[in-house]
N, C-alpha and C. Protein backbone atom coordinates (compact mmCIF):
# COMPACT_ATOMS: atom_id res chain seq x y z
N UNK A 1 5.76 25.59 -5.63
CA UNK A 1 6.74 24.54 -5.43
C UNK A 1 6.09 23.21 -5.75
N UNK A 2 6.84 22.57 -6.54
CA UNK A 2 6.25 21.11 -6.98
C UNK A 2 6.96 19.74 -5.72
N UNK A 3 6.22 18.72 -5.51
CA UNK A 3 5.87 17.67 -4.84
C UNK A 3 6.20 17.05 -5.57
N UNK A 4 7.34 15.86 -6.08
CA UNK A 4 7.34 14.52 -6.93
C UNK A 4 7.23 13.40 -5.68
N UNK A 5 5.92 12.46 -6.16
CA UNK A 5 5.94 11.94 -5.38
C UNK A 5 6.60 10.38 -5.81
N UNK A 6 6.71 9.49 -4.77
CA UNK A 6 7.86 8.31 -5.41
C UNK A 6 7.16 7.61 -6.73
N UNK A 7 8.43 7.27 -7.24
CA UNK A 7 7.93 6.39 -8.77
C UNK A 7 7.14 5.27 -7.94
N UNK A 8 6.35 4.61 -8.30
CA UNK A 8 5.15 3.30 -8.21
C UNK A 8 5.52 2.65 -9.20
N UNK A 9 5.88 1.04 -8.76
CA UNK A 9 5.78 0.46 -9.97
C UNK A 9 4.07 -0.57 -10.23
N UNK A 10 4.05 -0.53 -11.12
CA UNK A 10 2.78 -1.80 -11.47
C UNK A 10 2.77 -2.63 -12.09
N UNK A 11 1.83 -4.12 -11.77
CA UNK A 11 1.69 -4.67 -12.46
C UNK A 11 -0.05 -5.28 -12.04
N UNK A 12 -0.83 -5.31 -13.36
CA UNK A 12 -2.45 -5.67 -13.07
C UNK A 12 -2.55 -6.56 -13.92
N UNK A 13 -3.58 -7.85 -13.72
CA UNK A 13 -3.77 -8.78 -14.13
C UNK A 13 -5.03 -7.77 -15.52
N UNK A 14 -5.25 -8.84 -16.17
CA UNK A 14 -5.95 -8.06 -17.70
C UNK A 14 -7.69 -7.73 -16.74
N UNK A 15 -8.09 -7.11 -16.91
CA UNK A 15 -9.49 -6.10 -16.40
C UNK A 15 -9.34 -5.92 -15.18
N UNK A 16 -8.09 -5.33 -14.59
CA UNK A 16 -7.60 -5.36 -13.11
C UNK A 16 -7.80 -3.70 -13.15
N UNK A 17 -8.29 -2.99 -12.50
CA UNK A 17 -7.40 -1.41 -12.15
C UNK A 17 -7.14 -1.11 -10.56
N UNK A 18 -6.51 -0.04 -10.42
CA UNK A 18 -5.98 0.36 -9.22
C UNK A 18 -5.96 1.70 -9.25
N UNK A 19 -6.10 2.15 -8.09
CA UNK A 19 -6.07 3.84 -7.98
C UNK A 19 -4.36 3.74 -7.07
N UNK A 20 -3.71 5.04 -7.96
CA UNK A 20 -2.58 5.08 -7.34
C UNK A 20 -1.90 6.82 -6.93
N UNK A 21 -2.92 7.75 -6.82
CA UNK A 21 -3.27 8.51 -6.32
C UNK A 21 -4.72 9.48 -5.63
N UNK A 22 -4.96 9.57 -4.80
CA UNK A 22 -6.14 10.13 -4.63
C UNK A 22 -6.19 11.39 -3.46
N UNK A 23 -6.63 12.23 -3.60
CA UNK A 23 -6.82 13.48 -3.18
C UNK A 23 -8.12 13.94 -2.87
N UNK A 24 -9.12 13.67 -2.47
CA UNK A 24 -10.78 13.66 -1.86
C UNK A 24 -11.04 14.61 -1.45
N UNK A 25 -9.72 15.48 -0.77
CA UNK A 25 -10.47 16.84 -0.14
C UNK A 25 -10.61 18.22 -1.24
N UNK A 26 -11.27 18.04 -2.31
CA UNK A 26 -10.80 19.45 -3.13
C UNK A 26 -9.92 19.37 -4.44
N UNK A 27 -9.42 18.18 -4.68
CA UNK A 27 -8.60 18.35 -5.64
C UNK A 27 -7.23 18.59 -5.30
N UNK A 28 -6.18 18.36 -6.51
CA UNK A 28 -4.53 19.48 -7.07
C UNK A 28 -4.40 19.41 -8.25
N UNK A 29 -3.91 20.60 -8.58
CA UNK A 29 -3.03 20.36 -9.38
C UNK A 29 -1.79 19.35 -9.95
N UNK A 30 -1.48 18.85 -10.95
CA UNK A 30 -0.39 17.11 -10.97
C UNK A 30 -0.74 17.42 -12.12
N UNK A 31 0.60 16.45 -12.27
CA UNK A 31 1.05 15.91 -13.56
C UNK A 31 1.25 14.28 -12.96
N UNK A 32 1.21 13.20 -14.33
CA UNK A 32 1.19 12.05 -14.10
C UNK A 32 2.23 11.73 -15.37
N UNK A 33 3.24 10.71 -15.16
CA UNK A 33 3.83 10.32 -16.22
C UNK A 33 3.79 8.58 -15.97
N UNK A 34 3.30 7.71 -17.52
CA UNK A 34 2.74 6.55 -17.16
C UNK A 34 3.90 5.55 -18.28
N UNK A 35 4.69 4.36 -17.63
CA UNK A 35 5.60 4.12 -18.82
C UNK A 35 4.93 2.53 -18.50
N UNK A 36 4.28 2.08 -19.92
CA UNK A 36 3.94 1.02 -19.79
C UNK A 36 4.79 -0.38 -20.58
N UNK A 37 5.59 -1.12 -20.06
CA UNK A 37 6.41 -2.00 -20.57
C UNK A 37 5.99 -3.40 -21.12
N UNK A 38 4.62 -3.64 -20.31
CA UNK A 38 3.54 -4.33 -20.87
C UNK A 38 3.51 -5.21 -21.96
N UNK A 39 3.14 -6.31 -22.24
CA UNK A 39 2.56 -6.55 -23.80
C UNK A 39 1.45 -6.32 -24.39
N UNK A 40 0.78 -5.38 -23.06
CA UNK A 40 -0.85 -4.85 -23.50
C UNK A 40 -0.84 -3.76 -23.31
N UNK A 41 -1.97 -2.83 -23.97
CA UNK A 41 -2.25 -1.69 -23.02
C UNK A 41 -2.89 -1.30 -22.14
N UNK A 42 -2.53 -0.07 -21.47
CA UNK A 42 -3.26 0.40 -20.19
C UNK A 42 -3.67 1.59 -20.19
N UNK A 43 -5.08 1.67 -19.36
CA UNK A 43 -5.67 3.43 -19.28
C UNK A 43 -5.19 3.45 -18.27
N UNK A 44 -5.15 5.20 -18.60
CA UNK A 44 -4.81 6.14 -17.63
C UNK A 44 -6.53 6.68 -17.33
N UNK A 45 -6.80 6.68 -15.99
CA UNK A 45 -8.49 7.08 -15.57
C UNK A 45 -8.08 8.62 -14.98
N UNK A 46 -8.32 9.86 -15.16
CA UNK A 46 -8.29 10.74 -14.47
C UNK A 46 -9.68 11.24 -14.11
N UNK A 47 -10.18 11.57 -12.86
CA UNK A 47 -11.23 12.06 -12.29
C UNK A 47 -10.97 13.62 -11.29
N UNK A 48 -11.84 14.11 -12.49
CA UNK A 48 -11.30 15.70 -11.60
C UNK A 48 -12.68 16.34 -11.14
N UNK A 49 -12.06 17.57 -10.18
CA UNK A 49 -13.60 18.42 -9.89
C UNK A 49 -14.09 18.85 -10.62
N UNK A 50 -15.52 18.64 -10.15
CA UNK A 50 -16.98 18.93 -11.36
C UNK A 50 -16.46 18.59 -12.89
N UNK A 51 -15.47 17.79 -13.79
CA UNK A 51 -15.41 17.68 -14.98
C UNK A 51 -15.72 15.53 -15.03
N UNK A 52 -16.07 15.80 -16.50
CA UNK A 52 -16.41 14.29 -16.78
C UNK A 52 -15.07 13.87 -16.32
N UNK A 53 -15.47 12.12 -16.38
CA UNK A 53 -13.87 11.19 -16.44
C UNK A 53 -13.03 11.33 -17.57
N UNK A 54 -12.17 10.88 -17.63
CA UNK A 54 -10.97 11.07 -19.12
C UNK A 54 -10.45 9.73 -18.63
N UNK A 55 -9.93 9.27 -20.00
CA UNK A 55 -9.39 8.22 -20.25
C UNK A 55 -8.60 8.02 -21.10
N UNK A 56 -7.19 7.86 -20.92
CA UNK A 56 -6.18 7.78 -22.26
C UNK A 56 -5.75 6.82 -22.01
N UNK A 57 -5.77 5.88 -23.73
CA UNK A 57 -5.01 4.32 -23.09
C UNK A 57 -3.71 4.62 -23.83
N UNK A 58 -2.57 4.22 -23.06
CA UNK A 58 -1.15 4.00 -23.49
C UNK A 58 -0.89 2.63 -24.16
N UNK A 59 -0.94 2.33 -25.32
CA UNK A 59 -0.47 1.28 -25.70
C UNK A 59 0.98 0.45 -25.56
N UNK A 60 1.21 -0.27 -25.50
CA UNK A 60 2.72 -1.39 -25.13
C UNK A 60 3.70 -0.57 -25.27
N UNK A 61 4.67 -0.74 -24.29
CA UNK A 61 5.76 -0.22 -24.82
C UNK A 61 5.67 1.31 -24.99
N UNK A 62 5.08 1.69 -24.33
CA UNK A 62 4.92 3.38 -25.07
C UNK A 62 4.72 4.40 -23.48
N UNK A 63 4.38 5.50 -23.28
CA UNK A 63 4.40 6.02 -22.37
C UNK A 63 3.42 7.16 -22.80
N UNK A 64 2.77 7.93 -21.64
CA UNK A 64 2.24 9.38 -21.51
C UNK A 64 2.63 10.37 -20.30
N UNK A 65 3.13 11.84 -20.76
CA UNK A 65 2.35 12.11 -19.93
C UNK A 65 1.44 13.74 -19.78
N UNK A 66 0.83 13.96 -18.97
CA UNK A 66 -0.15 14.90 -19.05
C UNK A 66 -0.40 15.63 -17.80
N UNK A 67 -1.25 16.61 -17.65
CA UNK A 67 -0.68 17.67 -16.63
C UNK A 67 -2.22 18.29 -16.50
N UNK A 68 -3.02 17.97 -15.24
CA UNK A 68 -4.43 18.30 -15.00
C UNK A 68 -4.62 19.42 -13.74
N UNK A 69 -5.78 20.00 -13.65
CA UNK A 69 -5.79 20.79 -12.51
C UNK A 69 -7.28 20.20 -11.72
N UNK A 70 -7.10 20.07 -10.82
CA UNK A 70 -7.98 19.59 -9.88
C UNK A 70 -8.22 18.23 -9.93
N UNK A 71 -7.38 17.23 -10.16
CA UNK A 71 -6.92 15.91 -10.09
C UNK A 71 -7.63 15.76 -8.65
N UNK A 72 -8.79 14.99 -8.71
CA UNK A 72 -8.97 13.59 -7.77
C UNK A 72 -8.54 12.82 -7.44
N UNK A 73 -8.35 11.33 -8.43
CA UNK A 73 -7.58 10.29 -8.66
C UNK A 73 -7.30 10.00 -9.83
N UNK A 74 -5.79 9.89 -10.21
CA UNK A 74 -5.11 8.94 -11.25
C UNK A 74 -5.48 7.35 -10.76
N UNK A 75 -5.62 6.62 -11.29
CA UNK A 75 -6.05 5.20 -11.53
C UNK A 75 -5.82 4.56 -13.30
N UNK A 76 -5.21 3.41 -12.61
CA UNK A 76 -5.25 3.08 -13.79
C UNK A 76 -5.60 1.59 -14.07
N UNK A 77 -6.17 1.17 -15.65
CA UNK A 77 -6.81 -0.15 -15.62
C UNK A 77 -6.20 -0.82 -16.87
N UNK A 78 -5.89 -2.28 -16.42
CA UNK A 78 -5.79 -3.09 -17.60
C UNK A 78 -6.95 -3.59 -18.05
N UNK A 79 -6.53 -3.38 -19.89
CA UNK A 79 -7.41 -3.91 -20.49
C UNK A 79 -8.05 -5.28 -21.22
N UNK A 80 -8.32 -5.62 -21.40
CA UNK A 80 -8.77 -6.90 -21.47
C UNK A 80 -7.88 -8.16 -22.41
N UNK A 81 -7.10 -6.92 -23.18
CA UNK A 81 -6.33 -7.80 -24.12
C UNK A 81 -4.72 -8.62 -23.09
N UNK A 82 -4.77 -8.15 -21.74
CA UNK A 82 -3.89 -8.99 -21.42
C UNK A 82 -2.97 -7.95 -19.63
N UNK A 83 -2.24 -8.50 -19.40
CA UNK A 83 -1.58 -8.27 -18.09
C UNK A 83 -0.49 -6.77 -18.84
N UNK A 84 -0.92 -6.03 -17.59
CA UNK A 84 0.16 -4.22 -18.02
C UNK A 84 0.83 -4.56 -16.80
N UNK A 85 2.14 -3.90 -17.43
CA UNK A 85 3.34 -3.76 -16.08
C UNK A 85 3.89 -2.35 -16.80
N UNK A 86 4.67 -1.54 -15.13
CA UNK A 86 5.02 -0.35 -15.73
C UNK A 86 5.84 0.32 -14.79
N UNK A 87 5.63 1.57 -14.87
CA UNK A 87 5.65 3.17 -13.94
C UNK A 87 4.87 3.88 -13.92
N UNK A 88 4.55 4.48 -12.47
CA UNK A 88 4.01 5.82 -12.72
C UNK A 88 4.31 6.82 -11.76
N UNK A 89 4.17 7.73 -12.19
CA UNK A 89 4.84 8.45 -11.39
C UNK A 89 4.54 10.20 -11.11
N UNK A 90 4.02 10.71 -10.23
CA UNK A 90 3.31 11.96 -10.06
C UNK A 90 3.85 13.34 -9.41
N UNK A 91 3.25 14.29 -9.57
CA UNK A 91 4.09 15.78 -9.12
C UNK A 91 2.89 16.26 -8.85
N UNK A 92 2.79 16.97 -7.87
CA UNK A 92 1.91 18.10 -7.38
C UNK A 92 2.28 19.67 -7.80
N UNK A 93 1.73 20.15 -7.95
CA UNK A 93 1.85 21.76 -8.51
C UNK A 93 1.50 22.38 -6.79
């Protein structure tokens, strides 16, 4: 049974990030869907058990989304070229 948890909206000043899920004990399974309305872009930071970090940047106007197993924390960071505003929005497996 899947968990949607509420849409989040954002907005980060340019080299700002924020963690907007986190899970410390063990990991889950999730999916993350990221809609950035922005005039810049923004990474998506995923940190999972025992695997490196990942990083996908969504450019303006554009969206992702992607579907991990043992999700730590989704976080996400603006990049230097300027202020991201958006959605995001998550499901547990």
């Amino acid at each position: 049974m899947a968990i949607l948890l509420p849409i989040q909206f954002y907005s980060l000043a340019a080299g700002v990030g924020k963690s907007f899920y986190e899970n410390l004990s063990g990991g889950a399974n999730a999916s993350v869907t990221v809609n950035n309305f922005g005039p810049a872009p923004v990474s998506l930071v995923i940190t999972r058990v025992n695997a490196p970090v990942v990083t996908y940047v969504i450019p303006a106007n554009s969206s992702l989304s992607i579907t991990a197993s043992l999700v730590l924390v989704f976080a996400l960071l603006a990049n230097q070229g300027g202020d991201a505003s958006g959605t995001i929005e998550v499901a547990l497996a």
